[in-house]
PDB file of N, CA and C in Angstrom:
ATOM      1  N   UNK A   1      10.081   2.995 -12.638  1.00  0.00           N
ATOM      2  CA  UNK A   1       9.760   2.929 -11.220  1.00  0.00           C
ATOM      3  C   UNK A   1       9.883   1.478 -10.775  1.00  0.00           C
ATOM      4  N   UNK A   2      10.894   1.469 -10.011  1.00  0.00           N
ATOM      5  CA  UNK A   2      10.578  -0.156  -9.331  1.00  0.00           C
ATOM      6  C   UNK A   2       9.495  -0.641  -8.448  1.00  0.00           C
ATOM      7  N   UNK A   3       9.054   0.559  -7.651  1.00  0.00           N
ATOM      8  CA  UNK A   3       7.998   0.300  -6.493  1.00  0.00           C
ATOM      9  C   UNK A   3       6.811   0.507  -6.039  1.00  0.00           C
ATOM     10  N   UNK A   4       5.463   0.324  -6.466  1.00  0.00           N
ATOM     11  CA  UNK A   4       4.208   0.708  -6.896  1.00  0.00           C
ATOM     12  C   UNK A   4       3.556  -0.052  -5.944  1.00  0.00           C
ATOM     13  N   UNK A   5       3.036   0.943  -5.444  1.00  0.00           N
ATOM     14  CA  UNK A   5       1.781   0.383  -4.475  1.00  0.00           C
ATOM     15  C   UNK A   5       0.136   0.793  -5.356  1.00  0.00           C
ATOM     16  N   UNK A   6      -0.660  -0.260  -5.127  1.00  0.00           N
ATOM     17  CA  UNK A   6      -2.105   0.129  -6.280  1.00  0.00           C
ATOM     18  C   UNK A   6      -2.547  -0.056  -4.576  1.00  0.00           C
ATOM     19  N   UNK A   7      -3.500   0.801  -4.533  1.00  0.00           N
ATOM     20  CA  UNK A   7      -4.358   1.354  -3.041  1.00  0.00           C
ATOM     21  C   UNK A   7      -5.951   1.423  -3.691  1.00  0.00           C
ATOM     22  N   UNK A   8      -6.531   0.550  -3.402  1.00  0.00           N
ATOM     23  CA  UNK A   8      -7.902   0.588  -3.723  1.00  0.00           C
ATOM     24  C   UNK A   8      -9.069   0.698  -2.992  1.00  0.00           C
ATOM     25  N   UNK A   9      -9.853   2.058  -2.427  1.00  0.00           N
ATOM     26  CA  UNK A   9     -10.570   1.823  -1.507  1.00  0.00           C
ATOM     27  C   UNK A   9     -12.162   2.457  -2.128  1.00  0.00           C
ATOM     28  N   UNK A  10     -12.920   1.122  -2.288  1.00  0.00           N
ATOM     29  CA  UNK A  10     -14.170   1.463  -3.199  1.00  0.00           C
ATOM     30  C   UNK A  10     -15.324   2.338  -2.166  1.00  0.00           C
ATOM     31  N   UNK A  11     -16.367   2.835  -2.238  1.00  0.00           N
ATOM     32  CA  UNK A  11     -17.025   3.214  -1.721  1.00  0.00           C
ATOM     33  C   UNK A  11     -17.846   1.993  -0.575  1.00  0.00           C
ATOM     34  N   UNK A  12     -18.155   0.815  -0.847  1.00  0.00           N
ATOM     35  CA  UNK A  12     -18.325   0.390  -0.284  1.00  0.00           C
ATOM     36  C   UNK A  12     -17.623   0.183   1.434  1.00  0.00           C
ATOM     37  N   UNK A  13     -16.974   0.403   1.183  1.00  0.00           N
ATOM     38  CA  UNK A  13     -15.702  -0.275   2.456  1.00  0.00           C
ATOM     39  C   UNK A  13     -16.261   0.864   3.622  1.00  0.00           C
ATOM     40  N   UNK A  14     -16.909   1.596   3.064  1.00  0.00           N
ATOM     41  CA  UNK A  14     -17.264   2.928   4.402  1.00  0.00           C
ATOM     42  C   UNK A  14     -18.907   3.341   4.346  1.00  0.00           C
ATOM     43  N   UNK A  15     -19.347   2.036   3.928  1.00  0.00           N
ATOM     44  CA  UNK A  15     -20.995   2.084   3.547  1.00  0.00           C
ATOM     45  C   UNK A  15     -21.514   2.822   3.165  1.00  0.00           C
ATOM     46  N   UNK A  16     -20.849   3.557   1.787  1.00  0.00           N
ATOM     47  CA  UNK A  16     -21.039   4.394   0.709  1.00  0.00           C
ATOM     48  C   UNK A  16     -21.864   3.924  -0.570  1.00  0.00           C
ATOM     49  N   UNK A  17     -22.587   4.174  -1.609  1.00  0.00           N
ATOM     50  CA  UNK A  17     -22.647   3.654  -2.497  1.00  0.00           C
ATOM     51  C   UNK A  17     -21.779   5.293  -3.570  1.00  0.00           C
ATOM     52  N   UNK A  18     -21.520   4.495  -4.707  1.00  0.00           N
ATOM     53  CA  UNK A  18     -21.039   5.201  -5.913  1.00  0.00           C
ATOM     54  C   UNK A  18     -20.685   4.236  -7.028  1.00  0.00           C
ATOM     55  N   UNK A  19     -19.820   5.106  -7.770  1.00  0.00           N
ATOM     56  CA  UNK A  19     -19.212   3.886  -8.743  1.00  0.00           C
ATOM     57  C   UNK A  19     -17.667   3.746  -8.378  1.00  0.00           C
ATOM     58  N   UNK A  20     -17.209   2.701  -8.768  1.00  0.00           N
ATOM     59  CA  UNK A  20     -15.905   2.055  -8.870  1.00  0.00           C
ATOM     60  C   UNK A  20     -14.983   2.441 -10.064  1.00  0.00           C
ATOM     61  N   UNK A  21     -14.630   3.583 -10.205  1.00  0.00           N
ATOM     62  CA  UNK A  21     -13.698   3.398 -11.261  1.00  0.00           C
ATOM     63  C   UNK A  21     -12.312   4.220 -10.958  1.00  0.00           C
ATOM     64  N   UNK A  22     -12.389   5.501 -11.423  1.00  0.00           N
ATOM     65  CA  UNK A  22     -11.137   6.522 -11.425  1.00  0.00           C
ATOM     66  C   UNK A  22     -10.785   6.795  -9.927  1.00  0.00           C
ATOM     67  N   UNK A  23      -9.576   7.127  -9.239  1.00  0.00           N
ATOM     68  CA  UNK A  23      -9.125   6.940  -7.985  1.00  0.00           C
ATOM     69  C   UNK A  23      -9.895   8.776  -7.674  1.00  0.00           C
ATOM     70  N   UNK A  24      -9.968   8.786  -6.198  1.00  0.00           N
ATOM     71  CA  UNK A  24     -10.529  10.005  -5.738  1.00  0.00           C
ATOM     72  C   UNK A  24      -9.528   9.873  -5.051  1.00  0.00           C
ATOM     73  N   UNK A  25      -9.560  11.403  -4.592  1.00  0.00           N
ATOM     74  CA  UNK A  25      -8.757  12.104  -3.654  1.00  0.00           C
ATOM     75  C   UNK A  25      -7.847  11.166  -2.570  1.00  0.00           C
ATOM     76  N   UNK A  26      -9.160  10.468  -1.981  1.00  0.00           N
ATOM     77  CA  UNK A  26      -8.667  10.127  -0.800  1.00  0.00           C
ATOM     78  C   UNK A  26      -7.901   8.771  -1.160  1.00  0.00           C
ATOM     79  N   UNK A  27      -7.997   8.084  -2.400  1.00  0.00           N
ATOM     80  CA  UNK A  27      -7.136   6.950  -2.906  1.00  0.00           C
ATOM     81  C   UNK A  27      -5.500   7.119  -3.333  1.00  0.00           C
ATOM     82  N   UNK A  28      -5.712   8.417  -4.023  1.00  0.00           N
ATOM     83  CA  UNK A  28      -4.307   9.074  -4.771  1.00  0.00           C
ATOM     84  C   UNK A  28      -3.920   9.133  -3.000  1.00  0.00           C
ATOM     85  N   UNK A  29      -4.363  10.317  -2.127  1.00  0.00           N
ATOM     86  CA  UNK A  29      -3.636  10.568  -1.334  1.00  0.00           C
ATOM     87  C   UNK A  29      -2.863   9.480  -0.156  1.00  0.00           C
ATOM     88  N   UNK A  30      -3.773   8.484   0.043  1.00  0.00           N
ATOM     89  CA  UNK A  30      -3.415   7.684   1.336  1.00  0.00           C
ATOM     90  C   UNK A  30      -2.537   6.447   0.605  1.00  0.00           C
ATOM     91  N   UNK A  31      -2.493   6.195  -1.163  1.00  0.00           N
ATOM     92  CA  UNK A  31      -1.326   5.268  -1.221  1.00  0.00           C
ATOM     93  C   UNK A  31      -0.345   6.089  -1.780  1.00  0.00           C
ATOM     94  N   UNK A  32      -0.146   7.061  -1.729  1.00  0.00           N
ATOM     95  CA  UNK A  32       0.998   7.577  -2.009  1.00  0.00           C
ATOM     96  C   UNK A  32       1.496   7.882  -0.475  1.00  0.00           C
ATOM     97  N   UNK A  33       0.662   7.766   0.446  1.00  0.00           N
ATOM     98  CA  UNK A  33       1.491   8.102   1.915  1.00  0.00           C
ATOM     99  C   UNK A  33       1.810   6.684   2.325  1.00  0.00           C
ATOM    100  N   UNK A  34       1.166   5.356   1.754  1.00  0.00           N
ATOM    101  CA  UNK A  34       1.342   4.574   1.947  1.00  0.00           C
ATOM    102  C   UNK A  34       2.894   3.926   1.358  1.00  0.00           C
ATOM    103  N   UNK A  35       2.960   3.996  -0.277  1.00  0.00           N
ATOM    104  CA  UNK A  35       4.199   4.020  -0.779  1.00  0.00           C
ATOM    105  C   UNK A  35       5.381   4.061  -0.385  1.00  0.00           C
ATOM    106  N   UNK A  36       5.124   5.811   0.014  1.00  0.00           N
ATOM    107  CA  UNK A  36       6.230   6.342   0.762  1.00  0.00           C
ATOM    108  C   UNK A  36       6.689   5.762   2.048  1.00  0.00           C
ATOM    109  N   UNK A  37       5.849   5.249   2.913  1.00  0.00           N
ATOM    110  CA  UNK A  37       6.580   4.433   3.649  1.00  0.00           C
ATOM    111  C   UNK A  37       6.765   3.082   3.719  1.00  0.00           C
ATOM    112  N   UNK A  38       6.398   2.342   2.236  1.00  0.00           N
ATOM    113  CA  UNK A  38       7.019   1.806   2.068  1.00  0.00           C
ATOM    114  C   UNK A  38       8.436   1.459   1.536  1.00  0.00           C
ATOM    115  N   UNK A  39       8.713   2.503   0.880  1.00  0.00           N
ATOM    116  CA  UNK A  39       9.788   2.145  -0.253  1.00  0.00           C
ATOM    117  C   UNK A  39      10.839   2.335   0.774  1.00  0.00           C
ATOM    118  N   UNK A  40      11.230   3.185   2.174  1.00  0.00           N
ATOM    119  CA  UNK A  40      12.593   2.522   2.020  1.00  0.00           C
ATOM    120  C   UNK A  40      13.128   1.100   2.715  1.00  0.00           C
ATOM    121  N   UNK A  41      12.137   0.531   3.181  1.00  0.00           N
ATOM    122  CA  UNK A  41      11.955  -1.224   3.010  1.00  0.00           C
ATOM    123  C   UNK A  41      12.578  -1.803   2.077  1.00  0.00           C
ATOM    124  N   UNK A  42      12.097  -1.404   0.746  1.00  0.00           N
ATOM    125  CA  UNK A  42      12.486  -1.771  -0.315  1.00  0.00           C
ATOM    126  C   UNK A  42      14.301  -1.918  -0.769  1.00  0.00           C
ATOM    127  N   UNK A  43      14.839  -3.270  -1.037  1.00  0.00           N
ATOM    128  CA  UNK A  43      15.828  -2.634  -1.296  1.00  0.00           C
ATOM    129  C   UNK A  43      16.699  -2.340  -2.729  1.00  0.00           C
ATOM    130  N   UNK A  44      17.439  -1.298  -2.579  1.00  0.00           N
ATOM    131  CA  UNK A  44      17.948  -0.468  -3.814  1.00  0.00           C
ATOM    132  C   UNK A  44      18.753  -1.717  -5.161  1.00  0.00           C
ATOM    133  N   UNK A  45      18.622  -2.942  -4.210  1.00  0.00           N
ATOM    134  CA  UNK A  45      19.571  -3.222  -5.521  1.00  0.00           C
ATOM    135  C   UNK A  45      19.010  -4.689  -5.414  1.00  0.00           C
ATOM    136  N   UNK A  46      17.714  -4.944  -5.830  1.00  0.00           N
ATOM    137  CA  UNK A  46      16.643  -5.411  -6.169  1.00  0.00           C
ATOM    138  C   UNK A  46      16.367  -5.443  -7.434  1.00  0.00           C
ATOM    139  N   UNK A  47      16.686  -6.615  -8.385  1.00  0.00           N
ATOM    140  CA  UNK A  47      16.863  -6.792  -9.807  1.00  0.00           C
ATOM    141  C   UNK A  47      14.528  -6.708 -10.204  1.00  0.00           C
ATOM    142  N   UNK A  48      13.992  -7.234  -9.540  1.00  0.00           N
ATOM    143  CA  UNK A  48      12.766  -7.180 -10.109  1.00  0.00           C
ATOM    144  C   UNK A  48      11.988  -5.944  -9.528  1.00  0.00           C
ATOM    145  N   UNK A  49      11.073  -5.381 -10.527  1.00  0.00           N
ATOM    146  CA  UNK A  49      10.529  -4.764  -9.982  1.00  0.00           C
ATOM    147  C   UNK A  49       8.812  -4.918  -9.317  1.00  0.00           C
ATOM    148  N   UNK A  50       8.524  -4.160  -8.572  1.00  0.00           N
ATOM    149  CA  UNK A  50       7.432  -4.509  -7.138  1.00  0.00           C
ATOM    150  C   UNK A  50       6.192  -4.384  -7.242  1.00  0.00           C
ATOM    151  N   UNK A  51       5.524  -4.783  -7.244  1.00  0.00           N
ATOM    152  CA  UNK A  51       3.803  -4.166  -7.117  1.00  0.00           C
ATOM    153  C   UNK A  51       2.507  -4.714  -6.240  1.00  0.00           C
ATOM    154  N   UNK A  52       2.620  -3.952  -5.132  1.00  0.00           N
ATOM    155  CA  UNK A  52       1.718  -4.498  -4.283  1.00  0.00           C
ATOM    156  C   UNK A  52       0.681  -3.665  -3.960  1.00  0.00           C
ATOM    157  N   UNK A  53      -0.742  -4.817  -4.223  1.00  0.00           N
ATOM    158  CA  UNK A  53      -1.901  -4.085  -4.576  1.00  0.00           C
ATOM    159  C   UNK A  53      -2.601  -4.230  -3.124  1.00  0.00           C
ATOM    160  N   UNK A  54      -3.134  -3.164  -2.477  1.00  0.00           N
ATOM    161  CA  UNK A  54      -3.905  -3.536  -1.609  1.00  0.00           C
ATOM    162  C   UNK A  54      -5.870  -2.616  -1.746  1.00  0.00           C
ATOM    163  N   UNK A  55      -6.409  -3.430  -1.524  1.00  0.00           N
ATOM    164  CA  UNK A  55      -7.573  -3.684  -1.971  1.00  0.00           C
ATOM    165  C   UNK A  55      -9.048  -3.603  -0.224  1.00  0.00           C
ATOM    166  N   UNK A  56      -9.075  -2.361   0.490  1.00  0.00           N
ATOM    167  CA  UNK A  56      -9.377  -1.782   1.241  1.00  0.00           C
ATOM    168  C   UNK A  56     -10.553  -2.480   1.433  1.00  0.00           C
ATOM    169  N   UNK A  57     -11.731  -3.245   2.357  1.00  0.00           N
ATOM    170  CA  UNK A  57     -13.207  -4.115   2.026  1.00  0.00           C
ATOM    171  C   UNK A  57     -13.603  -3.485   2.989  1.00  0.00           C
ATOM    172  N   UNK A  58     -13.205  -2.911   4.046  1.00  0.00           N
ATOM    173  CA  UNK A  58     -13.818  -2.641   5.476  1.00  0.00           C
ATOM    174  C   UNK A  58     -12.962  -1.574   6.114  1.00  0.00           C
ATOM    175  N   UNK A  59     -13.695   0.006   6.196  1.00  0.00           N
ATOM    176  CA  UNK A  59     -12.300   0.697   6.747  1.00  0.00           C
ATOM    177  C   UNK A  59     -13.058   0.641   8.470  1.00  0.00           C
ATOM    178  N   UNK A  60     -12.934   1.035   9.753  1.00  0.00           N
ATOM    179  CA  UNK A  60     -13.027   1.402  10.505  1.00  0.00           C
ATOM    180  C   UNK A  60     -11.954   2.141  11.245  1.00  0.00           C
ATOM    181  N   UNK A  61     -10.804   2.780  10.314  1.00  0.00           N
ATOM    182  CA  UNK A  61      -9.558   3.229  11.082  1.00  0.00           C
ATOM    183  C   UNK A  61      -8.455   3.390  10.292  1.00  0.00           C
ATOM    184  N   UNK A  62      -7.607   3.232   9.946  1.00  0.00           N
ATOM    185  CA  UNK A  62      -6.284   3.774   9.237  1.00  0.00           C
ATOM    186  C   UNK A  62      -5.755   2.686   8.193  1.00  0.00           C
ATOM    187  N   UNK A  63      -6.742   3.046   7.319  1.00  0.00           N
ATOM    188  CA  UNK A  63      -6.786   1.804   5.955  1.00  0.00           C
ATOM    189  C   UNK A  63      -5.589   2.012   5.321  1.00  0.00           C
ATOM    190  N   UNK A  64      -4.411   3.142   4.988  1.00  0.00           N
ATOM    191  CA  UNK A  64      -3.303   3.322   4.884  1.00  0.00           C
ATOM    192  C   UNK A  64      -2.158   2.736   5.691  1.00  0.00           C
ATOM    193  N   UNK A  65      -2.126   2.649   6.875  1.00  0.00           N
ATOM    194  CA  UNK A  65      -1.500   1.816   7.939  1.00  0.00           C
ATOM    195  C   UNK A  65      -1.627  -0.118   7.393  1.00  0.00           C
ATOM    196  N   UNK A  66      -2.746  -0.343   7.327  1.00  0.00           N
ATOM    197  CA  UNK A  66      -3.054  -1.150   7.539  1.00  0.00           C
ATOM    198  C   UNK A  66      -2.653  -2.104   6.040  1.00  0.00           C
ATOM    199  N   UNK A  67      -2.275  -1.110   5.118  1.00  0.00           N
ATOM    200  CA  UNK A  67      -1.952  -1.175   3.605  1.00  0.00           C
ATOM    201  C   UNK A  67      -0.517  -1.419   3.534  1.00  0.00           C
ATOM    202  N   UNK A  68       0.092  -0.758   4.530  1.00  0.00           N
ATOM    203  CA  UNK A  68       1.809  -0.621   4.757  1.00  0.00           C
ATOM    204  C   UNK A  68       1.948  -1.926   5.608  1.00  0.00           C
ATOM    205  N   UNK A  69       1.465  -2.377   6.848  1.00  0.00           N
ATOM    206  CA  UNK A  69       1.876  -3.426   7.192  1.00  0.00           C
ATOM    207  C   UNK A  69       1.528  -4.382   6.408  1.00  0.00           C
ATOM    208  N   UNK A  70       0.676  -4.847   5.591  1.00  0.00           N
ATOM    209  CA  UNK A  70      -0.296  -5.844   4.847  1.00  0.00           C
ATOM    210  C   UNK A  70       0.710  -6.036   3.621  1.00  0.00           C
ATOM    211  N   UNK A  71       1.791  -4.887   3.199  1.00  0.00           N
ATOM    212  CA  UNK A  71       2.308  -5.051   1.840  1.00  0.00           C
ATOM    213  C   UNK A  71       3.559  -5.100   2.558  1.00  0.00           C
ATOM    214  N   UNK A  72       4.011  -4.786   3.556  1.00  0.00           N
ATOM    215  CA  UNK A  72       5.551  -5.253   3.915  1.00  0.00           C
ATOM    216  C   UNK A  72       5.795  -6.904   4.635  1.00  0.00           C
ATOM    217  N   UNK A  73       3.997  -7.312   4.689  1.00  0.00           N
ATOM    218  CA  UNK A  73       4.307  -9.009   5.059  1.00  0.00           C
ATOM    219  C   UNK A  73       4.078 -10.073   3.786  1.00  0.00           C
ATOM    220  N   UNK A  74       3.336  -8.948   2.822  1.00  0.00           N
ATOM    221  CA  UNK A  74       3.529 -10.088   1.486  1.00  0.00           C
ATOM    222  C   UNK A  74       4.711  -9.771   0.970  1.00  0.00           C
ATOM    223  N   UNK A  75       5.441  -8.605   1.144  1.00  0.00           N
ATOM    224  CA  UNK A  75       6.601  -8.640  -0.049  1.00  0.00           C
ATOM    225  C   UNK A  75       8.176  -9.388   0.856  1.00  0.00           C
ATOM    226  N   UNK A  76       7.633  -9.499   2.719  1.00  0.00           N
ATOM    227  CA  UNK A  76       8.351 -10.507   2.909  1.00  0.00           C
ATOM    228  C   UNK A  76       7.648 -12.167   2.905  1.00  0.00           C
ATOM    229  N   UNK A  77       6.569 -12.343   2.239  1.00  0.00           N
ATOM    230  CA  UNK A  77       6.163 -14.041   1.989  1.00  0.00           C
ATOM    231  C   UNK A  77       6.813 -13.868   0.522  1.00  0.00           C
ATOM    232  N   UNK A  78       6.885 -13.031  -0.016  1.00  0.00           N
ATOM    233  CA  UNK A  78       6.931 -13.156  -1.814  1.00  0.00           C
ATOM    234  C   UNK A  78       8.742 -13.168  -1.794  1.00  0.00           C
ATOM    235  N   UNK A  79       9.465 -13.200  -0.675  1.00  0.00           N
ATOM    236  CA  UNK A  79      11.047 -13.739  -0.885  1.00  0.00           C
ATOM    237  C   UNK A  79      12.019 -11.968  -1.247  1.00  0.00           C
ATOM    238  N   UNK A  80      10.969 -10.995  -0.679  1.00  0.00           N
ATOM    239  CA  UNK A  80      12.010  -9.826  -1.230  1.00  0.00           C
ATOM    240  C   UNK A  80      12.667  -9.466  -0.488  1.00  0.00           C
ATOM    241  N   UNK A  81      13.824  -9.470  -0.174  1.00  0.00           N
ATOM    242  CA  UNK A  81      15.217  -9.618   0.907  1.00  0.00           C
ATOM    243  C   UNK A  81      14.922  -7.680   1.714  1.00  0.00           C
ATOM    244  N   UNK A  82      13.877  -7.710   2.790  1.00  0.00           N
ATOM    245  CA  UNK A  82      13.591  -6.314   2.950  1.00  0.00           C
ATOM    246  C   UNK A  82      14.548  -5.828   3.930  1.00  0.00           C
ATOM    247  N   UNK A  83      14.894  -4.249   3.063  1.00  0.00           N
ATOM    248  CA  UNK A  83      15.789  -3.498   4.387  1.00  0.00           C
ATOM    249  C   UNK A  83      15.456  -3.421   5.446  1.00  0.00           C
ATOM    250  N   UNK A  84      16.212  -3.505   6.623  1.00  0.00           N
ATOM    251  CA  UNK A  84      16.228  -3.437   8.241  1.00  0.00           C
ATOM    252  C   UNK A  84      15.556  -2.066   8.177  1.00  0.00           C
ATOM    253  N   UNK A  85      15.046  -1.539   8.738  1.00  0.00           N
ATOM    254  CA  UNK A  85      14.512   0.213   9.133  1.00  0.00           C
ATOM    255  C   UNK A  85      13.940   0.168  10.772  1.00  0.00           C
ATOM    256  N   UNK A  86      13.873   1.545  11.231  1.00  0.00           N
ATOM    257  CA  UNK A  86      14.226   1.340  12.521  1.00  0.00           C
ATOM    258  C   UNK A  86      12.910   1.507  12.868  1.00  0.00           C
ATOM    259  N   UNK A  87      11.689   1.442  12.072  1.00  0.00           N
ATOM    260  CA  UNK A  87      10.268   1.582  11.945  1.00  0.00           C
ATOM    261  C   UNK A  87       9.639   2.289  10.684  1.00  0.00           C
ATOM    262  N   UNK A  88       8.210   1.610  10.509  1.00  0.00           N
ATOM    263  CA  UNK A  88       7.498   2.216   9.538  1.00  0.00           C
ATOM    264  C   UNK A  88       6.540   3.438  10.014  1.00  0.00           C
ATOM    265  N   UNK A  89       6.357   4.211   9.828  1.00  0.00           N
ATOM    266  CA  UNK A  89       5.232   5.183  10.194  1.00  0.00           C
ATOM    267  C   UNK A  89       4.431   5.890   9.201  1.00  0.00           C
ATOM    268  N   UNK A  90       3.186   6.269   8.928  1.00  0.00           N
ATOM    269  CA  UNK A  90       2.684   7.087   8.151  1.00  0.00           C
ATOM    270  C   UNK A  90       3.147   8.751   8.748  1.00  0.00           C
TER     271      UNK A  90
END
């Protein structure tokens, strides 16, 4: 896989308490919707491969959104030559 998004949203961030460990539902689901719109940003002939972790502290609103723009402005500070697309959307 070249393109891995790690989506981390602890209980805290929604003034929850629990524990921190194995991903729940709502982690698997919102970075894999996140992923997905990232990768075709990504481009295909891209010798290294990607991993951008985003790490959720405060949700009040679309912590997936906010994961996709947040990882398509570090992976353009981090020099990765990103495809043109005619928009991102969840």
């Amino acid at each position: 896989k070249k393109f891995y998004l790690h989506y981390q949203f602890p209980p805290s961030s929604v003034g929850e308490t629990g524990r921190f460990g194995v991903p729940g539902r709502r982690e698997v689901g919102h970075g894999a919707l996140a992923e997905r719109a990232l990768q075709p940003a990504v481009p295909t002939n891209f010798s290294y491969a990607i991993r951008v972790e985003s790490l959720v502290t405060e949700s009040c609103g679309s912590s997936s959104m906010a994961s996709v723009c947040g990882g398509c402005l570090a992976m353009m500070d981090a020099g990765v030559p990103i495809r043109h697309v005619a928009g991102i959307a969840m």
